[in-house]
PDB file of N, CA and C in Angstrom:
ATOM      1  N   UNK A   1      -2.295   3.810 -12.156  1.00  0.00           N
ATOM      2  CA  UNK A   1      -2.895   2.612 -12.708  1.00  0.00           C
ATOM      3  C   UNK A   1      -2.403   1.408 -11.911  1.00  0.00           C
ATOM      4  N   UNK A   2      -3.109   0.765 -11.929  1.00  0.00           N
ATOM      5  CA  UNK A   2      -3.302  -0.536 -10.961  1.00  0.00           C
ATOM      6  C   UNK A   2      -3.221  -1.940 -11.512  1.00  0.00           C
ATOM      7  N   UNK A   3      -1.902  -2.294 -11.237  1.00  0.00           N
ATOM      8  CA  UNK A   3      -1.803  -3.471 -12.147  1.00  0.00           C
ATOM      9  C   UNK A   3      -2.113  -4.758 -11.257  1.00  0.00           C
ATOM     10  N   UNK A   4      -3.181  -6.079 -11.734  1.00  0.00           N
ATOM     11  CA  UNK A   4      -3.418  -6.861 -10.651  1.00  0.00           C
ATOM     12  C   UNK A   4      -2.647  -8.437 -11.296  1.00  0.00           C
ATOM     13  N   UNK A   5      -1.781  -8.703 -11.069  1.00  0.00           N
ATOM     14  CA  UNK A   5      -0.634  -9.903 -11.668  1.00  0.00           C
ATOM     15  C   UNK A   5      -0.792 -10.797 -10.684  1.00  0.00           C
ATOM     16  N   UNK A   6      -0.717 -12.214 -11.222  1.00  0.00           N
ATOM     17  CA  UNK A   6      -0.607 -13.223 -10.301  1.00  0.00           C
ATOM     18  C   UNK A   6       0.207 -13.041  -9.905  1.00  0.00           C
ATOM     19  N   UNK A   7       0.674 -14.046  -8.494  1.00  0.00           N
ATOM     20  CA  UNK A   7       1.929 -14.326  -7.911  1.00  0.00           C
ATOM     21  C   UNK A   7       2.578 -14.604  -8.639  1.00  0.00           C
ATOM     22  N   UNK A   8       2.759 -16.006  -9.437  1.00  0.00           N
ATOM     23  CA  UNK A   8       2.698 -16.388 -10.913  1.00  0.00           C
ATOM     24  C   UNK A   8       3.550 -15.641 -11.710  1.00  0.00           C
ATOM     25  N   UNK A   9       2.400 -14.752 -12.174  1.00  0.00           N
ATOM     26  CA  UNK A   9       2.923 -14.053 -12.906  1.00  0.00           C
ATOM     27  C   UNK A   9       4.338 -13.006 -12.356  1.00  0.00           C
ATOM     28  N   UNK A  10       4.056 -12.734 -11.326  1.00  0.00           N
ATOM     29  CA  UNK A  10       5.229 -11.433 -10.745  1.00  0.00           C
ATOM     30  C   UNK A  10       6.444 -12.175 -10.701  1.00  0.00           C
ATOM     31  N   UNK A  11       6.480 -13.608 -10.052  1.00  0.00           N
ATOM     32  CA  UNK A  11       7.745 -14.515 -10.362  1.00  0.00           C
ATOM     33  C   UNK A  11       8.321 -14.745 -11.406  1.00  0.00           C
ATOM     34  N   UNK A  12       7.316 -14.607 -12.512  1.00  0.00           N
ATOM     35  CA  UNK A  12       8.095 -15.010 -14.105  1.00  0.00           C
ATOM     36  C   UNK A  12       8.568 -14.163 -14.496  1.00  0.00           C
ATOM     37  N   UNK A  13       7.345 -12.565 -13.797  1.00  0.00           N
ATOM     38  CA  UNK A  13       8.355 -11.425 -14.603  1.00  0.00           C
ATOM     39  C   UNK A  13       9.878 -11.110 -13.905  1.00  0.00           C
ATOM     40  N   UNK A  14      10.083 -11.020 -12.491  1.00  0.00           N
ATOM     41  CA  UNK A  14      11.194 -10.913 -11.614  1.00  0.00           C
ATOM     42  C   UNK A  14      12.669 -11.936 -12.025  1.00  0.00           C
ATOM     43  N   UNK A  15      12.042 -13.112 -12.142  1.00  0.00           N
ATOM     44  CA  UNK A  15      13.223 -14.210 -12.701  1.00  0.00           C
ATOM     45  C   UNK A  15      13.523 -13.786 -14.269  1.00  0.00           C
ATOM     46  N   UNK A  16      12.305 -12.968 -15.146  1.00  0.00           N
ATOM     47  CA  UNK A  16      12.731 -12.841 -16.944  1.00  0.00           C
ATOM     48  C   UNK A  16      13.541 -11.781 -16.444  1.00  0.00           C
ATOM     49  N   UNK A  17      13.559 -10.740 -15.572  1.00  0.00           N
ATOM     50  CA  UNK A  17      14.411  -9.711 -15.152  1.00  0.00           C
ATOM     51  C   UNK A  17      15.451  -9.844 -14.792  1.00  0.00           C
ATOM     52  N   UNK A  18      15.562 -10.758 -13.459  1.00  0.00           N
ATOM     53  CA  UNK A  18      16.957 -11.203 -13.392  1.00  0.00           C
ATOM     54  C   UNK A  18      17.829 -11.868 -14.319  1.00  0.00           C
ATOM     55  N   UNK A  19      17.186 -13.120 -15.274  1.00  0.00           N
ATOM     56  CA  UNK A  19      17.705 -13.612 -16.182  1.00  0.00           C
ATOM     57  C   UNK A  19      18.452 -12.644 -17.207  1.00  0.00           C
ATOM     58  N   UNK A  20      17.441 -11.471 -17.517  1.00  0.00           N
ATOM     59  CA  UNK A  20      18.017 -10.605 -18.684  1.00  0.00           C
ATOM     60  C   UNK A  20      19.269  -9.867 -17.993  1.00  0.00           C
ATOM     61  N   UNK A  21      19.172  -9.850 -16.989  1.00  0.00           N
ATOM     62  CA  UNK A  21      20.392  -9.059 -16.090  1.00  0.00           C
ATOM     63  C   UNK A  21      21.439  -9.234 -15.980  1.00  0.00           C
ATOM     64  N   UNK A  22      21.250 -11.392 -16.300  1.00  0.00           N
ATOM     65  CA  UNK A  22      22.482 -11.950 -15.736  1.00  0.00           C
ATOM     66  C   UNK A  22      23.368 -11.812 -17.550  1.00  0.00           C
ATOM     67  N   UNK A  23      22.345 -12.170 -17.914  1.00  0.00           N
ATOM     68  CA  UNK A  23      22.723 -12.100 -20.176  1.00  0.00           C
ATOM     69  C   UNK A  23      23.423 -10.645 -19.996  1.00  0.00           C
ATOM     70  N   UNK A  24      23.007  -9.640 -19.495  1.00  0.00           N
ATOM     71  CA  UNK A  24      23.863  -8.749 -19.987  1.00  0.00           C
ATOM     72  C   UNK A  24      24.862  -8.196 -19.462  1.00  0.00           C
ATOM     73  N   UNK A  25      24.956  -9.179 -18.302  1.00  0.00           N
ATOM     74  CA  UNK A  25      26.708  -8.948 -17.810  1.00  0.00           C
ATOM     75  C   UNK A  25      27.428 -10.662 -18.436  1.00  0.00           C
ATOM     76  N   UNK A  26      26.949 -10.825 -19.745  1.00  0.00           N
ATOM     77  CA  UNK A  26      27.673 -11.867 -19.993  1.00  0.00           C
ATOM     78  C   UNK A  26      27.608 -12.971 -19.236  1.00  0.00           C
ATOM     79  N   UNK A  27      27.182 -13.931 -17.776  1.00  0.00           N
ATOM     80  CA  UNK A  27      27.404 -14.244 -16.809  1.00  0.00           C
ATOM     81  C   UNK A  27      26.607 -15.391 -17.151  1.00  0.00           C
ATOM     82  N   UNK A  28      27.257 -16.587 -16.855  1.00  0.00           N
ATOM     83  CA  UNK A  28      26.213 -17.993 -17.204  1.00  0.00           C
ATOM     84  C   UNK A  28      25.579 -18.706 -15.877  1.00  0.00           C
ATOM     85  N   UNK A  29      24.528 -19.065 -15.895  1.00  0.00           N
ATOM     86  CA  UNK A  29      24.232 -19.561 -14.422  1.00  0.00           C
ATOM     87  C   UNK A  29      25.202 -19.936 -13.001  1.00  0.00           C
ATOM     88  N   UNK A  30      26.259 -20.880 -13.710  1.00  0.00           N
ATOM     89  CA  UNK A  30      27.508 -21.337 -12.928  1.00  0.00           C
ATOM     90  C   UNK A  30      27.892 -20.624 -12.114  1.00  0.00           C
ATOM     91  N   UNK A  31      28.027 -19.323 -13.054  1.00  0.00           N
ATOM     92  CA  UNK A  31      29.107 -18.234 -12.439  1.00  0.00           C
ATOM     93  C   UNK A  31      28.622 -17.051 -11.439  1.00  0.00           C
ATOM     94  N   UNK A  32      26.919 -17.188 -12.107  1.00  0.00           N
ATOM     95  CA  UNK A  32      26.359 -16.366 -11.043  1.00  0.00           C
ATOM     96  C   UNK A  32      26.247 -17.421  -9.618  1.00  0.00           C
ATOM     97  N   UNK A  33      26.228 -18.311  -9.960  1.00  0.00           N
ATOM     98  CA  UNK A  33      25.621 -19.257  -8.577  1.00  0.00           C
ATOM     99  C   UNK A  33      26.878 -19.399  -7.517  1.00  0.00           C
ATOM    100  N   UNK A  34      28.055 -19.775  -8.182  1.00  0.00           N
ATOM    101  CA  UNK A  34      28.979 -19.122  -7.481  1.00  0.00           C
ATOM    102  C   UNK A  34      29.602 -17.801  -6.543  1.00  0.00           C
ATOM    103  N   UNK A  35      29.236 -17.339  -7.245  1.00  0.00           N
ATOM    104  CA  UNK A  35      29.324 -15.597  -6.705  1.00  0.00           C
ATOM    105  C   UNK A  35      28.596 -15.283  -5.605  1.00  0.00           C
ATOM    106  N   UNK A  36      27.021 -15.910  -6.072  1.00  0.00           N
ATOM    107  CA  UNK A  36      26.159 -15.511  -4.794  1.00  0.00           C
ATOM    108  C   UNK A  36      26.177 -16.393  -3.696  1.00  0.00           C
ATOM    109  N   UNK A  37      26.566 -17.998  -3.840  1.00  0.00           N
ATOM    110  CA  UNK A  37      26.658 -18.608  -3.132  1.00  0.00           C
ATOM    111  C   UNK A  37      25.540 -19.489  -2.946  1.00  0.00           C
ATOM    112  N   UNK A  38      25.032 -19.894  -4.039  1.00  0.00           N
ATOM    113  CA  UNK A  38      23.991 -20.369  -3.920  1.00  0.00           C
ATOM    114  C   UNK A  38      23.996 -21.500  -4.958  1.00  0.00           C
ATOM    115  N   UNK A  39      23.045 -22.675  -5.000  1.00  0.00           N
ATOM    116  CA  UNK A  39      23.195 -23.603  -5.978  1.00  0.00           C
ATOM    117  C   UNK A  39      22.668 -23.319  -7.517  1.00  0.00           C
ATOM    118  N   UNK A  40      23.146 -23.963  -8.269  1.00  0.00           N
ATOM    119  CA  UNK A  40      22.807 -23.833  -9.806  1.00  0.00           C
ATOM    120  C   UNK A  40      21.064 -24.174 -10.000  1.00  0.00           C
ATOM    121  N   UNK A  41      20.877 -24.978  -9.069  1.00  0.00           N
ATOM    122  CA  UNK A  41      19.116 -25.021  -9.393  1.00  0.00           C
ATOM    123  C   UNK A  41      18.398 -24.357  -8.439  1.00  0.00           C
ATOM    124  N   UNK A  42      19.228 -23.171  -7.586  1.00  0.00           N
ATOM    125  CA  UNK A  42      18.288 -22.050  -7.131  1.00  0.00           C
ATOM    126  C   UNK A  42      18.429 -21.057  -7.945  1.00  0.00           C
ATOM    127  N   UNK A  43      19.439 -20.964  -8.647  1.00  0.00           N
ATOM    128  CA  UNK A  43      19.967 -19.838 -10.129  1.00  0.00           C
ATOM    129  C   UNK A  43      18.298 -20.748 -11.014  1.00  0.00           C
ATOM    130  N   UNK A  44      18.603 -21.523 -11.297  1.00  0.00           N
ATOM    131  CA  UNK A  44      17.179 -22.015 -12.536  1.00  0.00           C
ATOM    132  C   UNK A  44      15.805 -21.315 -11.649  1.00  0.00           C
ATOM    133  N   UNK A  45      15.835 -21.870 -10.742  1.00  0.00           N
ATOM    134  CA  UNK A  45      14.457 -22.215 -10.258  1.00  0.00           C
ATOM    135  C   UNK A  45      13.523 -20.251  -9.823  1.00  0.00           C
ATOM    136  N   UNK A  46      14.918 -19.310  -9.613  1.00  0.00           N
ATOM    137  CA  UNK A  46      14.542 -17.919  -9.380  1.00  0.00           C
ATOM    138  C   UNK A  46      14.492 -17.663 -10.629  1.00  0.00           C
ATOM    139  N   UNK A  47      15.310 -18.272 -12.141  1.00  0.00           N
ATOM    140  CA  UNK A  47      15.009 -17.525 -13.167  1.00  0.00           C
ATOM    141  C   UNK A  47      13.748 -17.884 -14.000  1.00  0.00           C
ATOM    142  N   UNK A  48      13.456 -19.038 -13.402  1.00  0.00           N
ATOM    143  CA  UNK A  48      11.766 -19.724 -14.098  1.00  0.00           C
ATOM    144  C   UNK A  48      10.802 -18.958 -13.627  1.00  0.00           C
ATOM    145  N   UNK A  49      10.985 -18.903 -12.363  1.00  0.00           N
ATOM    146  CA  UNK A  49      10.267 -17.950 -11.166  1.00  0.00           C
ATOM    147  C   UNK A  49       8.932 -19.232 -10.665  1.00  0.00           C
ATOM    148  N   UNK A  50       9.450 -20.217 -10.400  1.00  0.00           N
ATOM    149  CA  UNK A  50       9.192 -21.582  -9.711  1.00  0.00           C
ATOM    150  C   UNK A  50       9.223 -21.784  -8.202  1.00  0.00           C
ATOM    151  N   UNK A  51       9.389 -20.302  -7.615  1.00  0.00           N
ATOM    152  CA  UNK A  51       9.965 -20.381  -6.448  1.00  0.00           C
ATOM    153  C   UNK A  51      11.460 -20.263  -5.848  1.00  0.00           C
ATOM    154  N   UNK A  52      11.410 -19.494  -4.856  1.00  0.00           N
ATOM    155  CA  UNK A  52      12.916 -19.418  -4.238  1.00  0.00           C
ATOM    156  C   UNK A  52      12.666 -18.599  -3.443  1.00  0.00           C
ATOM    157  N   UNK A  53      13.825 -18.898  -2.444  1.00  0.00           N
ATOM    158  CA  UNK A  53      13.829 -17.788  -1.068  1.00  0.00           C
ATOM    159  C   UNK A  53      14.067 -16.324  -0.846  1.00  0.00           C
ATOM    160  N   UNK A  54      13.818 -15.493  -0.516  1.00  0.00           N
ATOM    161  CA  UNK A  54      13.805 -14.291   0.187  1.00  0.00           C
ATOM    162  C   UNK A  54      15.552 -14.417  -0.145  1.00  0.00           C
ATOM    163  N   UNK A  55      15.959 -15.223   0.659  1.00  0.00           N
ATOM    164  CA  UNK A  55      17.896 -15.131   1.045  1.00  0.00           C
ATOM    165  C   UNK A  55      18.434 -15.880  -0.121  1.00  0.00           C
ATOM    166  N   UNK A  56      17.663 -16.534  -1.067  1.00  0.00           N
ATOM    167  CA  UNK A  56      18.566 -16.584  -2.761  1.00  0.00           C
ATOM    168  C   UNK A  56      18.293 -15.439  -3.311  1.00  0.00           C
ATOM    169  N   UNK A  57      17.021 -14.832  -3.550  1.00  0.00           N
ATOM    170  CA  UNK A  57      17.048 -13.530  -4.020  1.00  0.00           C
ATOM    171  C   UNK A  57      18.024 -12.360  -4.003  1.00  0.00           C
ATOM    172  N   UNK A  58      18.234 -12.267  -2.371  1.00  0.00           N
ATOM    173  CA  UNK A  58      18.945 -11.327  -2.141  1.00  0.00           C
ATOM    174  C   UNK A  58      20.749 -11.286  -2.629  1.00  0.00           C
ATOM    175  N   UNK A  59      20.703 -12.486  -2.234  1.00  0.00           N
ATOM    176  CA  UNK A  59      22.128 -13.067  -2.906  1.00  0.00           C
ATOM    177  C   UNK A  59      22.464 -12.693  -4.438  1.00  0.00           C
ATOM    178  N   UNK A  60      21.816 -13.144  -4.894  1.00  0.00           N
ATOM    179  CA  UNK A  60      22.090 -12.716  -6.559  1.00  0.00           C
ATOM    180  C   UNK A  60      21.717 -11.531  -6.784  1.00  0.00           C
ATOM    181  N   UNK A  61      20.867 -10.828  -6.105  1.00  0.00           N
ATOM    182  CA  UNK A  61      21.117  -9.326  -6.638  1.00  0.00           C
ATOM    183  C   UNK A  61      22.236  -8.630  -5.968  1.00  0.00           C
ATOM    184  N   UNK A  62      23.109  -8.870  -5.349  1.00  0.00           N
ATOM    185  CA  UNK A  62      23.578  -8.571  -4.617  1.00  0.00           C
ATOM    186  C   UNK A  62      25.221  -9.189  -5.615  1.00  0.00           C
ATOM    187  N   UNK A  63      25.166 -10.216  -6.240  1.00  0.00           N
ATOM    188  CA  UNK A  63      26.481 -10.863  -6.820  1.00  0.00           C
ATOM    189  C   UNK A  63      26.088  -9.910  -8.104  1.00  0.00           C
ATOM    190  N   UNK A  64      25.069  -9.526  -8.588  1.00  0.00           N
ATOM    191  CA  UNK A  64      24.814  -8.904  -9.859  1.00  0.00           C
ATOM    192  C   UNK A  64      24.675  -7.255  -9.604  1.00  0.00           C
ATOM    193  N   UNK A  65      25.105  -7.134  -8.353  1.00  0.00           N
ATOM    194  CA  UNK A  65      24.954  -5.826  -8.036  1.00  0.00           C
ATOM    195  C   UNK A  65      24.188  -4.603  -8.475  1.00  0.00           C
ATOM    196  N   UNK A  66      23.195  -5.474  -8.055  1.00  0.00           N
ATOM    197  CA  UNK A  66      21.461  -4.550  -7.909  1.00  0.00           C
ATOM    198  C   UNK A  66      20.679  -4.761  -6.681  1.00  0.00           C
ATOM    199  N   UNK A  67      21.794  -4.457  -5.924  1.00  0.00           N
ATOM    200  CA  UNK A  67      20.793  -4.248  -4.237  1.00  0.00           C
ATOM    201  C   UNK A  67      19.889  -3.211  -4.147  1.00  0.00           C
ATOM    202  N   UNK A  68      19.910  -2.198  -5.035  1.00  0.00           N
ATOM    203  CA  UNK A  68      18.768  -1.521  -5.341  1.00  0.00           C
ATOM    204  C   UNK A  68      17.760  -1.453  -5.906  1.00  0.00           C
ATOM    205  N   UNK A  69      17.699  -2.985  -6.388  1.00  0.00           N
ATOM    206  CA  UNK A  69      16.368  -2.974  -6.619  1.00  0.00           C
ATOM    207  C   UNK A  69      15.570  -3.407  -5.307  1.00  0.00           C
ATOM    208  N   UNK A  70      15.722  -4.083  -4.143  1.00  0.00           N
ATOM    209  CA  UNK A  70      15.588  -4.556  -3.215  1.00  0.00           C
ATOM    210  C   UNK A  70      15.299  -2.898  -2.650  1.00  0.00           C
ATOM    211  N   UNK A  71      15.719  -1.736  -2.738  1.00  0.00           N
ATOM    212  CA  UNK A  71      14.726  -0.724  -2.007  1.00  0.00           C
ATOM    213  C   UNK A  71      13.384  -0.085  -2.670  1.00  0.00           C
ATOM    214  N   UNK A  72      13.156  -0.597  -3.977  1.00  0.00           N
ATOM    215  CA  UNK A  72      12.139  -0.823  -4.638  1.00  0.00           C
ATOM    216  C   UNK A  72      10.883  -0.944  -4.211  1.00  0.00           C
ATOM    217  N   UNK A  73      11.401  -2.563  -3.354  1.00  0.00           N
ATOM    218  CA  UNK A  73      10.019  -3.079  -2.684  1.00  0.00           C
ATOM    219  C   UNK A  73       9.971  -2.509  -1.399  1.00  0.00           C
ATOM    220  N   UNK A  74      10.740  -1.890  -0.376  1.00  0.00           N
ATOM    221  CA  UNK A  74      10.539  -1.294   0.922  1.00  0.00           C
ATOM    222  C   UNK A  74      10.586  -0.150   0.701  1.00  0.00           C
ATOM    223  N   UNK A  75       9.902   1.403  -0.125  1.00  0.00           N
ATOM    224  CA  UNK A  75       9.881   2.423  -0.222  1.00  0.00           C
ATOM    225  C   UNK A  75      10.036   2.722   1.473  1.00  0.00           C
ATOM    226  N   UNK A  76      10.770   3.706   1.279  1.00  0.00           N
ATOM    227  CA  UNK A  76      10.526   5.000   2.753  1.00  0.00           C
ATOM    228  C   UNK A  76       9.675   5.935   2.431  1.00  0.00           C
ATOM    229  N   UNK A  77       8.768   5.604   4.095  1.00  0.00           N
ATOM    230  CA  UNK A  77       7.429   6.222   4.044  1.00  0.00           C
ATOM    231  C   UNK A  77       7.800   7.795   4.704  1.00  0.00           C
ATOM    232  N   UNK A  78       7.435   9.091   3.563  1.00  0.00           N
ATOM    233  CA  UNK A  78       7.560  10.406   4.526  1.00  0.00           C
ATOM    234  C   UNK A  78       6.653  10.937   4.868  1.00  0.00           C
ATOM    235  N   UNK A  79       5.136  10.502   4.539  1.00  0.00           N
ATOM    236  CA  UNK A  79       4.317  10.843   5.435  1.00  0.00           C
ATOM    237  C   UNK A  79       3.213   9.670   6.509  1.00  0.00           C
ATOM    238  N   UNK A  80       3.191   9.802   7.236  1.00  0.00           N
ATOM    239  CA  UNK A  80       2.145   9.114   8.048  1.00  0.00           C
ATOM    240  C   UNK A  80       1.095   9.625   8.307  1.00  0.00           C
ATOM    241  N   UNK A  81      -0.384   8.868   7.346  1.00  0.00           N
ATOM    242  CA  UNK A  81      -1.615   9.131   7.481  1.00  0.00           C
ATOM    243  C   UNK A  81      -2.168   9.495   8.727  1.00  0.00           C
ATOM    244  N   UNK A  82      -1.548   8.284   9.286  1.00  0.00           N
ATOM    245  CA  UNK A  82      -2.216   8.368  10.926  1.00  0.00           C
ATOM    246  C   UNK A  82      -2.190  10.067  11.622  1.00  0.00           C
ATOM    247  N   UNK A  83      -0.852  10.577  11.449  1.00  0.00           N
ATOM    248  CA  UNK A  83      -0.563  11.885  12.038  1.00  0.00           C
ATOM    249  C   UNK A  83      -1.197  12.550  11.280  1.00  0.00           C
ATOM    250  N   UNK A  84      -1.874  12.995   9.862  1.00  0.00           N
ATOM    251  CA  UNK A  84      -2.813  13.487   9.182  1.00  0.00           C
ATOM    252  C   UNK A  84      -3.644  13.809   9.433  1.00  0.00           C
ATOM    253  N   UNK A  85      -4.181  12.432  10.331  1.00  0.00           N
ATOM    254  CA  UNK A  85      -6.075  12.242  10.674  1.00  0.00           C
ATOM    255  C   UNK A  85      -5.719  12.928  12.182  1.00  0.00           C
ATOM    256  N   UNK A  86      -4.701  12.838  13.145  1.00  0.00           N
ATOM    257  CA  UNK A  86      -4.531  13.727  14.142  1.00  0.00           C
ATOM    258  C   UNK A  86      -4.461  15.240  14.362  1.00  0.00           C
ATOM    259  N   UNK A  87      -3.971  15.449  12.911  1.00  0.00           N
ATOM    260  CA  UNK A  87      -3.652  17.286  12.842  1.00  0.00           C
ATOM    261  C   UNK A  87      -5.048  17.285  12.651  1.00  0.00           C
ATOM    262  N   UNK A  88      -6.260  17.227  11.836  1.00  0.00           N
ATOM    263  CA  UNK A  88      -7.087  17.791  11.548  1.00  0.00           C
ATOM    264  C   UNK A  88      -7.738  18.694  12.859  1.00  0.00           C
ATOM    265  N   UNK A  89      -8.333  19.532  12.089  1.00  0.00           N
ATOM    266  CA  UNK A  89      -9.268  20.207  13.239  1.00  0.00           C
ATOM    267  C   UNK A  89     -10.326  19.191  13.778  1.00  0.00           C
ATOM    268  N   UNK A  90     -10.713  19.233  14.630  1.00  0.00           N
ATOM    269  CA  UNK A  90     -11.871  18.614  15.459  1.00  0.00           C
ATOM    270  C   UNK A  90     -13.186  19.355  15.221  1.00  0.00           C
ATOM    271  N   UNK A  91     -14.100  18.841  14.899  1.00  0.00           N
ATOM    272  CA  UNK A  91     -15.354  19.699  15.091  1.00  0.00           C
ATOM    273  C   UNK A  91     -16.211  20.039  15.787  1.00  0.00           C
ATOM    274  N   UNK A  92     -16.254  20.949  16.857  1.00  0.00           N
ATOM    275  CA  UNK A  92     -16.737  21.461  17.674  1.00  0.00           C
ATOM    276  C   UNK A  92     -18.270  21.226  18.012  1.00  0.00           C
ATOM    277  N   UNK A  93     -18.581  21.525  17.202  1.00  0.00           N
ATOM    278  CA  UNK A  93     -20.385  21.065  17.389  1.00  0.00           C
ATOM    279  C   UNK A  93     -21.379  20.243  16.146  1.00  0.00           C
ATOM    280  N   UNK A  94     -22.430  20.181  16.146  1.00  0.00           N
ATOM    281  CA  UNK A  94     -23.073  19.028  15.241  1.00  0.00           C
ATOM    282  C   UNK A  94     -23.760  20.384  14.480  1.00  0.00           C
ATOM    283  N   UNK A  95     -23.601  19.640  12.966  1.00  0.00           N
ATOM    284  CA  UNK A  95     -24.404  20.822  12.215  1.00  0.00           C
ATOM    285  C   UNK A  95     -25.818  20.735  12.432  1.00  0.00           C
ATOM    286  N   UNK A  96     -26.860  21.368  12.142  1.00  0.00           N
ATOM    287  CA  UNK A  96     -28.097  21.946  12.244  1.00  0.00           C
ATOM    288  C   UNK A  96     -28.932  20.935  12.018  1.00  0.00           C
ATOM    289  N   UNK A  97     -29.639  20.699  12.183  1.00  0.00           N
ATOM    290  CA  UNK A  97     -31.305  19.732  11.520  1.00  0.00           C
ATOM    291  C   UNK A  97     -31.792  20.428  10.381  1.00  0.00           C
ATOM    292  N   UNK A  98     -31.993  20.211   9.469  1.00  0.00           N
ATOM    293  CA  UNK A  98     -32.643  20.698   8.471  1.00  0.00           C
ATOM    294  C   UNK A  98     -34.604  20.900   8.770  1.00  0.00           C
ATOM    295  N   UNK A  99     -35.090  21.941   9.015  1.00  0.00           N
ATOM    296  CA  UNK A  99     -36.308  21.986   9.094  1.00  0.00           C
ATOM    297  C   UNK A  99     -37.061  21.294   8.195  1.00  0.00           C
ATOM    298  N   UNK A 100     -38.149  20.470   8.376  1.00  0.00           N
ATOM    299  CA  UNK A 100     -39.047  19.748   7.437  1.00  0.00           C
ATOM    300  C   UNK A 100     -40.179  20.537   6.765  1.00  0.00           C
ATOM    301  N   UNK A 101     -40.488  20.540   5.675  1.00  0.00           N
ATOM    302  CA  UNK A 101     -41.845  20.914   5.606  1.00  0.00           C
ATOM    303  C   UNK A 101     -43.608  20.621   5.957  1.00  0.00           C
ATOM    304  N   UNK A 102     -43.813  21.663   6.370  1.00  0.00           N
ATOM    305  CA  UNK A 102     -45.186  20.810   6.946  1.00  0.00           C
ATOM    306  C   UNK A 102     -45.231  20.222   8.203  1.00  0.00           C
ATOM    307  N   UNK A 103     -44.463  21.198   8.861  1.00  0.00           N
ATOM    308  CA  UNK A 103     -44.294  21.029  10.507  1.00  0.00           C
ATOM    309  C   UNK A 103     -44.963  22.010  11.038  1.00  0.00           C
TER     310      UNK A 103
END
């Protein structure tokens, strides 16, 4: 199933995620913003989901120690289509014409 979410939306849900993450290690903005190294209104602004960088992201999952969610979004690929469409057999010749009626 195919879920189609705004940008929008995927930011609010990612920051309600992190937020709930940070609540349940006890941890108040301050302390996460510290840790990761980052300012208190990039801690707000990723948990509104208002925007923020690639390298605040990573930071706080990383002070909240969930760098795994970060392999989430880059699955490892074990098959390649491309080599798929190469194994196939080739087809040797063109199938038949279908005779018409009334020829």
């Amino acid at each position: 199933m195919t879920n189609f979410y705004s940008t929008e939306e995927l930011e609010t849900r990612l920051g309600a995620d992190i937020k709930a993450l940070r609540l349940l290690n006890a941890t108040d903005r301050q302390t996460l913003a510290n840790r990761a190294g980052v300012s208190l209104n990039a801690i707000k602004r990723l948990e509104n989901g208002s925007g923020a960088t690639i390298r605040t992201l990573v930071k706080v999952l990383r002070a909240l120690d969930r760098v795994d969610w970060l392999s989430a979004l880059t699955p490892r690929i074990t098959v390649n289509p491309l080599n798929m469409l190469r194994d196939q057999v080739q087809r040797q010749r063109a199938p038949r014409q279908k005779k018409k009626a009334g020829i």
